[in-house]
Protein backbone atom coordinates (compact mmCIF):
# COMPACT_ATOMS: atom_id res chain seq x y z
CA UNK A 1 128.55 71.78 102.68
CA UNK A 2 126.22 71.24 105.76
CA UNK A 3 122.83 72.24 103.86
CA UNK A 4 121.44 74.13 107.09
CA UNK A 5 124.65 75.77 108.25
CA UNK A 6 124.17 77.29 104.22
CA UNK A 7 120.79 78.50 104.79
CA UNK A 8 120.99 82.21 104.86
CA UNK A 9 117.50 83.06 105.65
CA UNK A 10 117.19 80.10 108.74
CA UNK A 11 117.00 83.66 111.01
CA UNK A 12 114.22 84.43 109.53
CA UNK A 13 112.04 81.92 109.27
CA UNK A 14 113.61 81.39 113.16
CA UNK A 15 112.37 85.39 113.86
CA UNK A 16 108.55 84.85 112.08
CA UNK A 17 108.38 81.79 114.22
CA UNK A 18 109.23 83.03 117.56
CA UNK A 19 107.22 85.95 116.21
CA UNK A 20 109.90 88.52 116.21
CA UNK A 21 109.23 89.95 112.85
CA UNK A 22 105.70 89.25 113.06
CA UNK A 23 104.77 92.06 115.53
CA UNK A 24 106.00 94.58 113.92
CA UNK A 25 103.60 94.21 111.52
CA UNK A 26 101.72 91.27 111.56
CA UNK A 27 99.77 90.60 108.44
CA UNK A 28 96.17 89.47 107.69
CA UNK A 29 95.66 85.81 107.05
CA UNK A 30 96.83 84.88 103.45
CA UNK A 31 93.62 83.78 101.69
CA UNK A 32 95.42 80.97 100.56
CA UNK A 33 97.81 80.08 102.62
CA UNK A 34 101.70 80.18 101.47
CA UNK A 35 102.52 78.65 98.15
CA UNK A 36 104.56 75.96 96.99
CA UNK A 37 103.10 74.58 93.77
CA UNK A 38 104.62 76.98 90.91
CA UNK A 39 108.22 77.30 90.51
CA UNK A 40 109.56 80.73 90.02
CA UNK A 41 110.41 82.17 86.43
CA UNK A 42 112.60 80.58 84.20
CA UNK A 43 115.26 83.65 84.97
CA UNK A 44 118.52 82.97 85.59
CA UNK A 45 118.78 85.75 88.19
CA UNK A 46 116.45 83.36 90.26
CA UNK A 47 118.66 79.97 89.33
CA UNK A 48 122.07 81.72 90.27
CA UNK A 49 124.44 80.10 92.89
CA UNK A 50 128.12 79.49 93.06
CA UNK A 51 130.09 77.50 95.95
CA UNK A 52 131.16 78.35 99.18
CA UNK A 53 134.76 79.34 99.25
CA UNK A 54 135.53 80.32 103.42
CA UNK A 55 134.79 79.19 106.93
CA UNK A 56 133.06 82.18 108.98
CA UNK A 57 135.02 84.42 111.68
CA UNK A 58 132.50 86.00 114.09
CA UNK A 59 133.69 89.32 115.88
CA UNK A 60 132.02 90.96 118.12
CA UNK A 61 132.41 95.18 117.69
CA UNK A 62 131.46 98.47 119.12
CA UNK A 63 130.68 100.74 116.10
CA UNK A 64 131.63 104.40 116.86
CA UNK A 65 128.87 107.08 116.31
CA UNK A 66 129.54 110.65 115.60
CA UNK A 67 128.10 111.86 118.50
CA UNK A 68 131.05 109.63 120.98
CA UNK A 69 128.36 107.08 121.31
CA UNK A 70 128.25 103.47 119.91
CA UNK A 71 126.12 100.69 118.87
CA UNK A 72 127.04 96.78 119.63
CA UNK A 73 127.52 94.53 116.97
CA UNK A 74 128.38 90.89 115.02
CA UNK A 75 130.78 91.15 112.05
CA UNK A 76 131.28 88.19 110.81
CA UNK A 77 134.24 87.46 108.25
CA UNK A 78 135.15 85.47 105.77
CA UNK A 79 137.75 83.05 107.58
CA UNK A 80 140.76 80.09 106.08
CA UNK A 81 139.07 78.56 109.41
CA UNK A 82 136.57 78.97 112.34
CA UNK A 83 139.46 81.58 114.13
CA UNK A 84 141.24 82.73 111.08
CA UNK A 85 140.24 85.46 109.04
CA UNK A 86 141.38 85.03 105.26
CA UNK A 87 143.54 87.81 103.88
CA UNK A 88 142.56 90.02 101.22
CA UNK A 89 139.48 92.59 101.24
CA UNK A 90 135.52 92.30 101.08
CA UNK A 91 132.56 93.71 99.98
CA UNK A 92 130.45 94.20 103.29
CA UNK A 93 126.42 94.00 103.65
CA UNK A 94 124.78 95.18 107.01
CA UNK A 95 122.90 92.09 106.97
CA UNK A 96 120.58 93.65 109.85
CA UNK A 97 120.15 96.79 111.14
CA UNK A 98 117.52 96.34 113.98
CA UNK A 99 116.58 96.79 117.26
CA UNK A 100 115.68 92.84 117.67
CA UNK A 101 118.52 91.99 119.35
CA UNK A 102 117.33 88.77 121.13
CA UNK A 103 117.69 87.35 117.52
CA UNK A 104 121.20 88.75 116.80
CA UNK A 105 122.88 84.91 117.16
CA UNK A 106 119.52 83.75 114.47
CA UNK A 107 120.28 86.44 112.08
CA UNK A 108 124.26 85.73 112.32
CA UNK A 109 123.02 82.12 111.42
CA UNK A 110 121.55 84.06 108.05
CA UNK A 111 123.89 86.04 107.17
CA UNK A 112 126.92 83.24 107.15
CA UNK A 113 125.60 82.15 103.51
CA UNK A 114 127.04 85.33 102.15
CA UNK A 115 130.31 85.31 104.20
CA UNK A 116 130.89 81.62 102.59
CA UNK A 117 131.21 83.21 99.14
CA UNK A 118 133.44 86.26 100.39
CA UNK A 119 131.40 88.73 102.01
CA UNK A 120 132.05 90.38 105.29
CA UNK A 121 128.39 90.57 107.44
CA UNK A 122 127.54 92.77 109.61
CA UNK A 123 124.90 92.65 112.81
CA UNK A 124 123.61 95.72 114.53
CA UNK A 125 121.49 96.73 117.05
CA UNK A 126 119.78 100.07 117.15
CA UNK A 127 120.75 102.64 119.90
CA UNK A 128 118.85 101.57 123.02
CA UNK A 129 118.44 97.62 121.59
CA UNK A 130 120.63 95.03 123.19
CA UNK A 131 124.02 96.30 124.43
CA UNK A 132 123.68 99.46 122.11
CA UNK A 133 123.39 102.42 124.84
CA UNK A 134 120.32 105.09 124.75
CA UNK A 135 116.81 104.59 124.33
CA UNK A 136 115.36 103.23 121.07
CA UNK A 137 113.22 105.15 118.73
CA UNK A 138 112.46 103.34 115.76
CA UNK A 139 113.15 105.02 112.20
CA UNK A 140 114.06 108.78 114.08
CA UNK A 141 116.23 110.81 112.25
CA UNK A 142 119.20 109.76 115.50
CA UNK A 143 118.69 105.78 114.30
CA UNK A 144 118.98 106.74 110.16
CA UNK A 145 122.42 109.07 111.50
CA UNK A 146 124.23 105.93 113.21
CA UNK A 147 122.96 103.68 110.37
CA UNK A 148 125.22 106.16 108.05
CA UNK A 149 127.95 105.79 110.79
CA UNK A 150 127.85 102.02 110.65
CA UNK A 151 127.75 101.80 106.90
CA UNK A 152 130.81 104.15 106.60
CA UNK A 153 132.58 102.19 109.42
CA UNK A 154 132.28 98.95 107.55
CA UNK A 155 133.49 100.77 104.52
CA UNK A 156 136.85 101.79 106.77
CA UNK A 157 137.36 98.28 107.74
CA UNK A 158 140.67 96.98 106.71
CA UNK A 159 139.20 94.18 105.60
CA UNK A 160 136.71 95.99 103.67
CA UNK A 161 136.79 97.31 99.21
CA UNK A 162 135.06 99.95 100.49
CA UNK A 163 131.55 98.90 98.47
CA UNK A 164 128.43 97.97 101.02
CA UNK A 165 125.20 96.89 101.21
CA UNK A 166 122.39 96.96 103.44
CA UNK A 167 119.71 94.15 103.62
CA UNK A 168 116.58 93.41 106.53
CA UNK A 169 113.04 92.41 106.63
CA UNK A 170 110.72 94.48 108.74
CA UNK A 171 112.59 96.40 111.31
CA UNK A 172 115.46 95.85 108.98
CA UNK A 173 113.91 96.67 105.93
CA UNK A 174 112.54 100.04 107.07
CA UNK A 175 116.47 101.10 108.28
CA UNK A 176 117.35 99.60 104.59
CA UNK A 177 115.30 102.44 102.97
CA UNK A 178 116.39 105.12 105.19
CA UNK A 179 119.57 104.50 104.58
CA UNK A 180 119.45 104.44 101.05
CA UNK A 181 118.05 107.93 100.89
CA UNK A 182 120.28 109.19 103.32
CA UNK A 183 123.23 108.01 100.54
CA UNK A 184 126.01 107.35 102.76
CA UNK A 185 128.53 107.49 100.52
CA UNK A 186 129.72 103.52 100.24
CA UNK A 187 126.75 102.38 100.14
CA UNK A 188 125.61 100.77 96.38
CA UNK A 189 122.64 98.72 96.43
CA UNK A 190 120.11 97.28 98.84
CA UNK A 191 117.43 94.36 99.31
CA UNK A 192 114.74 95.93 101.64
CA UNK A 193 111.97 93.14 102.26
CA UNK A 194 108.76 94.05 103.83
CA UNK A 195 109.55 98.14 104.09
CA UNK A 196 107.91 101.16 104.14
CA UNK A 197 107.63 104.08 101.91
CA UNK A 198 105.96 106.44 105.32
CA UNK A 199 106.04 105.54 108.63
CA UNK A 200 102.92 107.45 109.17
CA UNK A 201 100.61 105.88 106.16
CA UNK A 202 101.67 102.45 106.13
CA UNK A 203 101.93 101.55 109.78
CA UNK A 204 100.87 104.08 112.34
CA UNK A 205 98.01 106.45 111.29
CA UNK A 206 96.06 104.43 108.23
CA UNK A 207 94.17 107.02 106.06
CA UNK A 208 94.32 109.31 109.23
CA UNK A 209 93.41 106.87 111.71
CA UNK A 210 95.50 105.44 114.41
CA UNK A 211 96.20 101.59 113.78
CA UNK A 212 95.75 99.55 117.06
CA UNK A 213 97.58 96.56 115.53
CA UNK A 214 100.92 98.16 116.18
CA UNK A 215 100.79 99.40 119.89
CA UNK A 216 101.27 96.32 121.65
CA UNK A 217 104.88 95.83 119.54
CA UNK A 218 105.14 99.54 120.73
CA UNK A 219 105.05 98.73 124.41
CA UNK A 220 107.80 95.64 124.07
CA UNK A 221 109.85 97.64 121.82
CA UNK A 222 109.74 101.29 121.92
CA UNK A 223 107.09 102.75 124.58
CA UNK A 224 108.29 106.18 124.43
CA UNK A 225 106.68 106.35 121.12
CA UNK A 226 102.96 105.58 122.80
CA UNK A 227 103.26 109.14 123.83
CA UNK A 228 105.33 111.02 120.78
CA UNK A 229 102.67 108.61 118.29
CA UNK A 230 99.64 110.81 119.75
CA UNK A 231 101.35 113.74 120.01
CA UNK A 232 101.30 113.54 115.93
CA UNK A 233 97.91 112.70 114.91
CA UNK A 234 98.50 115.04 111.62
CA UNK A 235 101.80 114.60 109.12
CA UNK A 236 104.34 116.97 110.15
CA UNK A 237 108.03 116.89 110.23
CA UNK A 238 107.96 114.22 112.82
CA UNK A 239 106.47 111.92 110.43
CA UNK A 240 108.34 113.72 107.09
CA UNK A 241 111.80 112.63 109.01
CA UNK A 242 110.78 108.69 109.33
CA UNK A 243 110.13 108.84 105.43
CA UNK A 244 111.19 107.09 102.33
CA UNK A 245 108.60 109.40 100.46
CA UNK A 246 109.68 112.73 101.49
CA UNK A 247 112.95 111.88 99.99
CA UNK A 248 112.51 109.59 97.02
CA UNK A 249 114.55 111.69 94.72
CA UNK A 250 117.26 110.18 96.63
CA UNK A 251 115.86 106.67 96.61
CA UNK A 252 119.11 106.09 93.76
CA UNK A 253 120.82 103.01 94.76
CA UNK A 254 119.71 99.86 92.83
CA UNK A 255 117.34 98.73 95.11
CA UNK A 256 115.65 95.31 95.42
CA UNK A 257 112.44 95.21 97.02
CA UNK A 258 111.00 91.84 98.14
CA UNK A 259 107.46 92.71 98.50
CA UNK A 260 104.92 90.24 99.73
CA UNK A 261 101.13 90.43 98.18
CA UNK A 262 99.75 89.54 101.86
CA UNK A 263 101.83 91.42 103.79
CA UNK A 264 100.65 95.08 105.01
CA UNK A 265 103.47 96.77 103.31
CA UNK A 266 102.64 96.27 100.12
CA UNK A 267 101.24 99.38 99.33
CA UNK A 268 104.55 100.98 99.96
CA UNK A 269 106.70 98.77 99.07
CA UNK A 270 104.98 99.27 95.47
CA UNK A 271 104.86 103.23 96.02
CA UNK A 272 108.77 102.91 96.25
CA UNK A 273 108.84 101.17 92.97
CA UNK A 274 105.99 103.27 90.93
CA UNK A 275 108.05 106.51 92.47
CA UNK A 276 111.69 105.02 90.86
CA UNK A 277 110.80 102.59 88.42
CA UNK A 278 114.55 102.61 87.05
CA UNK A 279 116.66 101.65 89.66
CA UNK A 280 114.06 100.12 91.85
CA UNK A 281 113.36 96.08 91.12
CA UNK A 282 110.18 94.73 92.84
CA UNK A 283 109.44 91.05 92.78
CA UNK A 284 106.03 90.69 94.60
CA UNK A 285 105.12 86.70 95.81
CA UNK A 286 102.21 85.20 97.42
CA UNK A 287 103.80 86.00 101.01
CA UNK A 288 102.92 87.15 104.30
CA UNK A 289 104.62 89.39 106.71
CA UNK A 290 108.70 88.19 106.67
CA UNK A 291 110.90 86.60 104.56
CA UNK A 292 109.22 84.99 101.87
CA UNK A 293 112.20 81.76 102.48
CA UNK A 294 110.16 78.95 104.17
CA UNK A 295 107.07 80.34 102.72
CA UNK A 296 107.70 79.58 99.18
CA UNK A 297 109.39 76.58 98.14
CA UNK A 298 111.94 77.63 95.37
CA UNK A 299 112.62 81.71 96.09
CA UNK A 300 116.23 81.63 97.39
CA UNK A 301 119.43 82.98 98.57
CA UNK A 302 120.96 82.67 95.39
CA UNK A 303 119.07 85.07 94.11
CA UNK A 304 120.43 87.97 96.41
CA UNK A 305 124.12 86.92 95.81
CA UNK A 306 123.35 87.40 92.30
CA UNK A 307 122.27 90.83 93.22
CA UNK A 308 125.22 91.35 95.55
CA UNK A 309 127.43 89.83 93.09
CA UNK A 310 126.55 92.28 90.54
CA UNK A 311 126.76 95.19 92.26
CA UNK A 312 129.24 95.25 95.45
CA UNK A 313 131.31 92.52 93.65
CA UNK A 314 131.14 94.36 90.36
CA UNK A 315 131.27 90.99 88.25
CA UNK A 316 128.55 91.80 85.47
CA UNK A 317 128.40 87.99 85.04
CA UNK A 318 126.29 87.97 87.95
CA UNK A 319 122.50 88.14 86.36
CA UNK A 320 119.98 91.35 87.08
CA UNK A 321 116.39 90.15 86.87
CA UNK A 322 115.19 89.80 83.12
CA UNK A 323 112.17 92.45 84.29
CA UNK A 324 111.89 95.17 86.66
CA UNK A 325 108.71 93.75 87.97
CA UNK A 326 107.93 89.98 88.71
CA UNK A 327 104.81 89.49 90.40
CA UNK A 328 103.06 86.31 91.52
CA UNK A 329 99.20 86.80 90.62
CA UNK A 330 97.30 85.18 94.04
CA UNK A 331 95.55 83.24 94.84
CA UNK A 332 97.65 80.60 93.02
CA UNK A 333 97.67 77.78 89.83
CA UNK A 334 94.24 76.64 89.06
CA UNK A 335 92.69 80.35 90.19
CA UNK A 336 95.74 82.91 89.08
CA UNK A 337 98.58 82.06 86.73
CA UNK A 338 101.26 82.05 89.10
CA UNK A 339 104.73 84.15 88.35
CA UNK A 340 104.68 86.40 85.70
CA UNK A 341 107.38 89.31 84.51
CA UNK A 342 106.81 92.42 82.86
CA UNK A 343 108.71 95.61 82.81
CA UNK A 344 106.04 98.20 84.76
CA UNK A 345 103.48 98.12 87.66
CA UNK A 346 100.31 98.09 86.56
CA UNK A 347 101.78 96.20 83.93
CA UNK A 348 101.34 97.51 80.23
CA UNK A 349 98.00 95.91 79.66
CA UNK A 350 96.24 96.59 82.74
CA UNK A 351 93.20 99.45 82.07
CA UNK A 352 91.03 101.47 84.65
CA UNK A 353 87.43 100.07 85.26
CA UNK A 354 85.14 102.02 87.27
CA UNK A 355 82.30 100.52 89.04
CA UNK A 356 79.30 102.41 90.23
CA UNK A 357 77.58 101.51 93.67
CA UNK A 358 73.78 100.76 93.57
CA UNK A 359 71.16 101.35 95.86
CA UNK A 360 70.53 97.94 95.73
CA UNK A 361 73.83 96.87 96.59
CA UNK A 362 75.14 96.41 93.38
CA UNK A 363 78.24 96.50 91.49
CA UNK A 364 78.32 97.14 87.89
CA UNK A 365 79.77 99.96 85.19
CA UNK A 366 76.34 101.44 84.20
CA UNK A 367 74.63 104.12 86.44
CA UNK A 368 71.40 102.74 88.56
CA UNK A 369 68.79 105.15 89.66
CA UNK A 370 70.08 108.16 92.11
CA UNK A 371 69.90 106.60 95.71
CA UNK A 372 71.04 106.31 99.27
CA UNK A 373 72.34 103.62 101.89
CA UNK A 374 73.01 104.30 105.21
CA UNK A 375 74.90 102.65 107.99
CA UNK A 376 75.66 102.84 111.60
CA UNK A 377 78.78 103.92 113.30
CA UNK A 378 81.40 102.63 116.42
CA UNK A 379 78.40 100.63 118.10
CA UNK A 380 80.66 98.45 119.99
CA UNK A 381 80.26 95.54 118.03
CA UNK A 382 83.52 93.58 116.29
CA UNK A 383 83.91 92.70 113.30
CA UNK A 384 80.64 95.20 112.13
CA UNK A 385 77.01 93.91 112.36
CA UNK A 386 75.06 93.94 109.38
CA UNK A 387 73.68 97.39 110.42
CA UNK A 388 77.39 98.74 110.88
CA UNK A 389 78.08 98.23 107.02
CA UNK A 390 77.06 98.17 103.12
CA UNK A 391 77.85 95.59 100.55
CA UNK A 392 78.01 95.84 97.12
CA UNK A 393 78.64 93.14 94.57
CA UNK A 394 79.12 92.54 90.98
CA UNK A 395 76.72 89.72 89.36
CA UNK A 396 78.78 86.70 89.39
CA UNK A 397 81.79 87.18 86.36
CA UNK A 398 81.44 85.69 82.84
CA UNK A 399 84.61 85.52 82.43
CA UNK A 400 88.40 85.61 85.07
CA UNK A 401 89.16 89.07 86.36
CA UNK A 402 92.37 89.68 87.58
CA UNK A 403 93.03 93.03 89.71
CA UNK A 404 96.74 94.20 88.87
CA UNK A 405 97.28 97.68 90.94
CA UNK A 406 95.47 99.71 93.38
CA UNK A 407 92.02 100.72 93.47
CA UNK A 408 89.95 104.01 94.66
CA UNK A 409 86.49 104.04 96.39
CA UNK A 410 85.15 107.52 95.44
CA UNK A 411 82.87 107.33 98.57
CA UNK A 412 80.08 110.22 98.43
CA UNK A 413 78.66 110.36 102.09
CA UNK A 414 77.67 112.76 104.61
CA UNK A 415 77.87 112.04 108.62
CA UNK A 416 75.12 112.88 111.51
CA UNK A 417 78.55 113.30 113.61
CA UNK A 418 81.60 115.65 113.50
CA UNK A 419 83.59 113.42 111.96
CA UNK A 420 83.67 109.74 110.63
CA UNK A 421 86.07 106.86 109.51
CA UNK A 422 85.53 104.89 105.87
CA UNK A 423 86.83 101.61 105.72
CA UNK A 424 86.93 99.65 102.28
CA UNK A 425 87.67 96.24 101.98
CA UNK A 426 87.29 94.44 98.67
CA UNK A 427 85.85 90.46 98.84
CA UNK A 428 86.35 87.76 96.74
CA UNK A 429 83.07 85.45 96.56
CA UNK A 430 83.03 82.12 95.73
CA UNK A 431 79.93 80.60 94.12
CA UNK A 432 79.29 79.06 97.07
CA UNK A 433 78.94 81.57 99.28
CA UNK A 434 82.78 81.55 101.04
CA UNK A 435 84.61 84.96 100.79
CA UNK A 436 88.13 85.86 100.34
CA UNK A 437 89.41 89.33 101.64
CA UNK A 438 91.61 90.48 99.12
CA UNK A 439 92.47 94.23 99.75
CA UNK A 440 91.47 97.23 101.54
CA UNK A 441 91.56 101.08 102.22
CA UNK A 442 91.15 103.37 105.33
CA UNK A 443 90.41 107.25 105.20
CA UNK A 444 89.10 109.78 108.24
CA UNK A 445 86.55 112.19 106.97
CA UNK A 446 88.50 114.92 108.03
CA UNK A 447 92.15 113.88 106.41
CA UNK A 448 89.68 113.92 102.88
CA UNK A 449 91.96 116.52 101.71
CA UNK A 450 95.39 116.08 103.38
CA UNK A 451 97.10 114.51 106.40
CA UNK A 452 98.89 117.64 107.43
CA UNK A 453 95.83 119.34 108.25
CA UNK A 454 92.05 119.06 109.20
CA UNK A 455 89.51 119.67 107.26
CA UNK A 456 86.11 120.37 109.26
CA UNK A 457 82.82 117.82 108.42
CA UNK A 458 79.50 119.43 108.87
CA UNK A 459 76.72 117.02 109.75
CA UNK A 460 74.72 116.41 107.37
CA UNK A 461 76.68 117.84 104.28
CA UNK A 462 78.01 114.98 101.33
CA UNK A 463 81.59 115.13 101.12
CA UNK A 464 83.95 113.31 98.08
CA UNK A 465 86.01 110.87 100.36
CA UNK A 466 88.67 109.30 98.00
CA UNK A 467 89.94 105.90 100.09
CA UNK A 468 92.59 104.99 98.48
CA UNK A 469 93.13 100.59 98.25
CA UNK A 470 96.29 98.94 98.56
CA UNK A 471 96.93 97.16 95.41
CA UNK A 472 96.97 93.81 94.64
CA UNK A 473 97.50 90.89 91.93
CA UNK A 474 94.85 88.84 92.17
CA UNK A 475 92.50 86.93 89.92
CA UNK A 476 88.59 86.53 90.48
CA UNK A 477 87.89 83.39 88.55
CA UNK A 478 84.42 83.04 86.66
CA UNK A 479 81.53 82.70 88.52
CA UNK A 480 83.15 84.69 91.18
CA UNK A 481 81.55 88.20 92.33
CA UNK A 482 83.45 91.34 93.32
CA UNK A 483 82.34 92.65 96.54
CA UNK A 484 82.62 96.07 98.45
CA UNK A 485 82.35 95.94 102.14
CA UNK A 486 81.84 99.92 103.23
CA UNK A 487 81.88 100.85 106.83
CA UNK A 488 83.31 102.57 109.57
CA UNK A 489 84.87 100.21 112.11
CA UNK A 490 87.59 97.55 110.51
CA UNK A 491 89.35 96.69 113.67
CA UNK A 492 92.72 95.68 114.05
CA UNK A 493 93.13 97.40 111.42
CA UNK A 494 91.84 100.99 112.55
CA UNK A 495 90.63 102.17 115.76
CA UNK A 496 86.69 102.57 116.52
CA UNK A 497 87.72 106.24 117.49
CA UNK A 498 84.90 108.28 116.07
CA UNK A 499 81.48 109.28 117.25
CA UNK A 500 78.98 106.92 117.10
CA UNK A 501 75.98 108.17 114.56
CA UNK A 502 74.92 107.28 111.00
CA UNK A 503 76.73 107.67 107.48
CA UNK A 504 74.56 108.15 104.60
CA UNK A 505 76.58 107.36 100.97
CA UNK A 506 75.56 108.08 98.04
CA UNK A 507 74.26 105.62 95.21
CA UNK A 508 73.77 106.02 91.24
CA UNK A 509 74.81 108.38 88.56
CA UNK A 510 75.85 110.78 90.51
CA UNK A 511 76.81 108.53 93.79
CA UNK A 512 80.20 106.50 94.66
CA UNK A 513 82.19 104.68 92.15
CA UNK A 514 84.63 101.70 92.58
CA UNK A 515 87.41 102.79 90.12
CA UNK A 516 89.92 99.28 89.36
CA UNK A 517 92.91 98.34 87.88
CA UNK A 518 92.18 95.24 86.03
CA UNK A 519 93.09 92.65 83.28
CA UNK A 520 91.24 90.46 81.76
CA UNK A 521 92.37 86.56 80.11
C-alpha cells in the first residue's frame, strides 16, 4: 500500500493549510501548541485497522433534488481496478457535504481510505458551491432538504446496501448534524468534527453579540447572509431552522463527535453530547480548529472505520469506544495527565466550586467586604487597556486544579449606558508572570434573560448577568493562579458595538461569583 495514497484525512490537513477550514471558524491560538507526546488510550477502538481490499473508481454525478434541481458531485467506488467498479453492494458515507468546492479533488484524496476497505464515498457541493446551481446559504433549511436528497440517493444506488453515513469537519460537520436530526431514513450513524449545536450561539451572535471573526468567510462564501445575519439580531425561527438544539430529540443516530479543546466549537460540540449522552460519543483532544489528523500524532483513520464498521457494516467485531467520553486534559504531560476515559461529561468526580470576586481583585471561596470595581467601555483601544477591564485572581494554588466542564460568571453590574457587553475570559498564570488563556464567555446586557427578546437596561440599576463559559479540560498546576479578566470589548471575538460609558460590578458577599467545575489530584 502507498502510505499517502492511504491517508484518509491528507484533505484535511491539505484544507487547514490552504486555510479552507480555517475561516470558517478559525480558532484562538492553542496555549500549547498541538500535541504529540502521549499516545491515545489503550482502547482497541483507537488501535483498529484492517487491509485494503479495492482500487478506487471516481464518478463524477449530478444528484437530483426534489425540487428538479441538482447538486454536483464525486462518488467514488470501490473498484477490481482504477476503471472497474467491483461487483457486489456498499455501505456509502457522504464523506463531505460542503460548499468548499475548490477542495473537492483534496477531500476525494480523504475519503479513498474508506473506499479501499469497501465503502462507496461520496463528494458534494452545496447548492450555489462549485457546479451545484443556486446561491449558497449555509445551514438554511433548502441546504439540510438536498442533504436528505443526497443521502437517500446514495441509499438508491445500485451499488449501494442501502445503510449511509455522513462525515465532515467544519462546513461538513455542521451539514453532519443537520442531517442527523432531519433522520433521512438510511442514514445510521455519523462522525461530525468541529460542529455546532446553534448556528446563532456558537458562531454568529456570541451571548447576543455579533462575532466579527466570521464576516470576512461570509463575504468569500456566502455574502447574502451579511444582510439576512443583521436582519436577525434576536433568535427567531431563522436561527431555530439552522439548529441542532431546537431538534435534539431527534439527535438519535449513534453519533461520533470529534471535538477539539481549542477549537471554538467546543461548547457545542459538548452541548450535543450533555443533551444525548446515550447515543452521542465525544472524544475531546488537545486540537484546534480541523481535523485533529496532523495535529496529533497517533489519532487515526482506523478509528472511524471501526465506527463505520460497526454500524453501516453491521460486523459487531468492529470495537465501540470502551467510554462514551475520552477527553485529553490540556495543556499536556508534565502539566495535565493527558487522555483519560470516563463514562459522563463533567465526569463523575468533578464538583461545583464557586469563587467570589473581591474588591481587591481577588479570587477566593470566602466572601470579602461588600465593594465595587468599575471599568470603561468601547474606548477604541484593542485588546482593552488596563482601564477597559478588571482582574481577579486566586492566590497562587497549593495544590493542581484541573477545570473539567463549563463555568458561570454571575456578573452583578449596572451600566451608565443603555446597554453593555460582558466578556469573561479565564487566565492561566504561571509563577512567572506568563499567562495562558484558557476559556471564555460573552453575554449583552440586554439578552440577560433570553436571546429571543430584549430586555431593557436602565442606567444605573445592578442587573444579575449570568455569562455563561465554554468548558474546558484543563489543569492549573501548583503555584499557578486562576485569573478572571472582566470587560466589555474582547475583539475578534465580539464586536465593540455598545455605547461607550462605565460598568460598575459588584464585589463581596453579596457581589459576583465565579462558579467552576473542577477536580482536584
Amino acid at each position: 500500500m502507498n502510505p499517502q495514497r492511504d491517508n484518509p484525512l491528507l484533505s484535511r490537513r491539505t484544507l487547514c493549510s490552504l486555510g479552507l477550514a480555517v475561516p470558517l471558524a478559525a480558532a484562538l491560538p492553542s496555549p500549547a501548541g498541538a500535541v504529540s507526546g502521549s499516545r491515545l488510550p489503550p482502547d482497541p477502538f483507537f488501535a483498529y485497522d484492517r487491509p485494503a481490499r479495492y482500487e478506487v473508481v471516481r464518478e463524477d454525478v449530478k444528484v437530483p433534488l426534489r425540487d428538479g434541481s441538482h447538486l454536483a458531485g464525486q462518488l467514488y467506488r470501490p473498484g477490481t481496478s482504477a476503471g472497474r467498479p467491483a461487483a457486489g453492494t456498499f455501505p456509502g458515507i457522504v464523506y463531505e457535504y460542503t460548499a468548499y468546492a475548490d477542495s473537492a479533488e483534496a477531500f476525494g484524496e480523504g475519503a479513498a481510505y474508506f473506499v479501499r476497505r469497501g465503502y462507496n464515498a461520496l463528494v458534494c457541493q452545496v447548492r450555489g458551491s462549485g457546479d451545484s446551481p443556486g446561491t449558497v446559504d449555509p445551514f438554511s433549511p433548502q441546504e439540510q432538504r438536498d442533504n436528505y436528497d443526497v443521502i437517500e440517493w446514495l441509499a438508491r444506488h445500485p451499488a449501494s446496501t442501502g445503510r449511509i453515513g455522513q462525515t465532515g469537519v467544519s462546513y461538513g460537520g455542521h451539514t453532519t448534524l443537520l442531517a442527523a436530526v432531519n433522520r433521512p431514513p438510511h442514514l445510521k450513524a455519523v462522525i461530525p468534527v468541529n460542529g455546532i449545536h446553534d448556528w446563532y450561539e456558537n458562531t454568529i451572535y456570541r451571548g447576543g453579540i455579533y462575532s466579527p471573526r466570521i464576516r470576512e468567510w461570509q463575504r468569500t462564501v456566502a455574502p447574502g447572509t451579511l444582510r439576512t445575519y443583521a436582519e436577525h439580531p434576536l433568535y427567531d425561527d431563522f436561527w431555530r431552522g439552522r439548529s441542532v438544539m431546537s431538534r435534539w430529540e431527534n439527535l438519535t443516530v449513534p453519533t461520533l463527535e470529534i471535538n477539539g479543546w481549542y477549537d471554538r466549537y467546543r461548547d457545542g460540540m459538548v452541548k450535543n453530547y450533555r443533551a444525548r449522552p446515550r447515543n452521542v460519543w465525544l472524544v475531546s483532544g488537545p486540537w484546534e480548529h480541523g481535523s485533529p489528523e496532523g495535529q496529533y500524532a497517533g489519532i487515526g483513520n482506523g478509528a472511524y472505520l471501526a465506527w463505520w464498521d460497526h454500524w453501516l457494516a453491521r460486523d459487531r467485531g468492529a470495537p465501540l469506544p470502551a467510554t462514551h467520553v475520552t477527553s485529553y486534559e490540556v495543556p499536556g504531560p508534565g502539566a495535565g495527565k493527558g487522555w483519560q476515559q470516563s463514562e459522563q461529561w463533567p465526569p463523575t468526580d468533578a464538583r461545583a466550586l464557586t469563587l467570589r470576586l473581591g474588591r481587591n481583585g481577588t479570587l477566593h471561596p470566602s466572601a470579602a467586604a461588600p465593594g465595587m470595581a468599575a471599568f470603561d467601555v468601547n474606548t477604541g483601544t484593542t485588546p482593552p487597556a488596563e482601564h477597559q477591564q478588571l482582574r481577579f485572581s486566586t492566590p497562587p494554588l497549593r495544590h493542581d486544579l484541573v477545570l473539567a466542564g463549563d463555568a458561570l460568571a454571575d456578573i452583578r453590574a449596572s451600566f451608565t449606558a443603555i446597554d453593555g457587553n460582558i466578556a469573561a475570559v479565564l487566565h492561566d498564570q504561571a509563577p512567572d508572570g506568563t499567562s495562558t488563556r484558557i476559556t471564555e464567555g460573552w453575554l449583552k446586557a440586554s439578552h440577560r434573560h433570553t436571546h429571543t427578546r430584549l430586555s431593557p437596561v436602565k442606567p444605573g440599576t445592578t442587573y444579575a448577568l449570568g455569562v455563561h463559559i465554554w468548558p474546558v479540560h484543563h489543569r492549573l498546576s501548583a503555584g499557578h493562579r486562576l485569573t478572571l479578566r472582566i470587560s466589555s470589548d474582547d475583539y475578534p471575538q465580539i464586536d465593540s458595538d455598545v455605547p461607550a460609558g462605565r460598568v460598575s460590578v459588584r464585589t463581596g458577599p453579596a457581589g459576583s461569583t465565579l462558579r467552576l467545575t473542577v477536580r482536584t489530584g
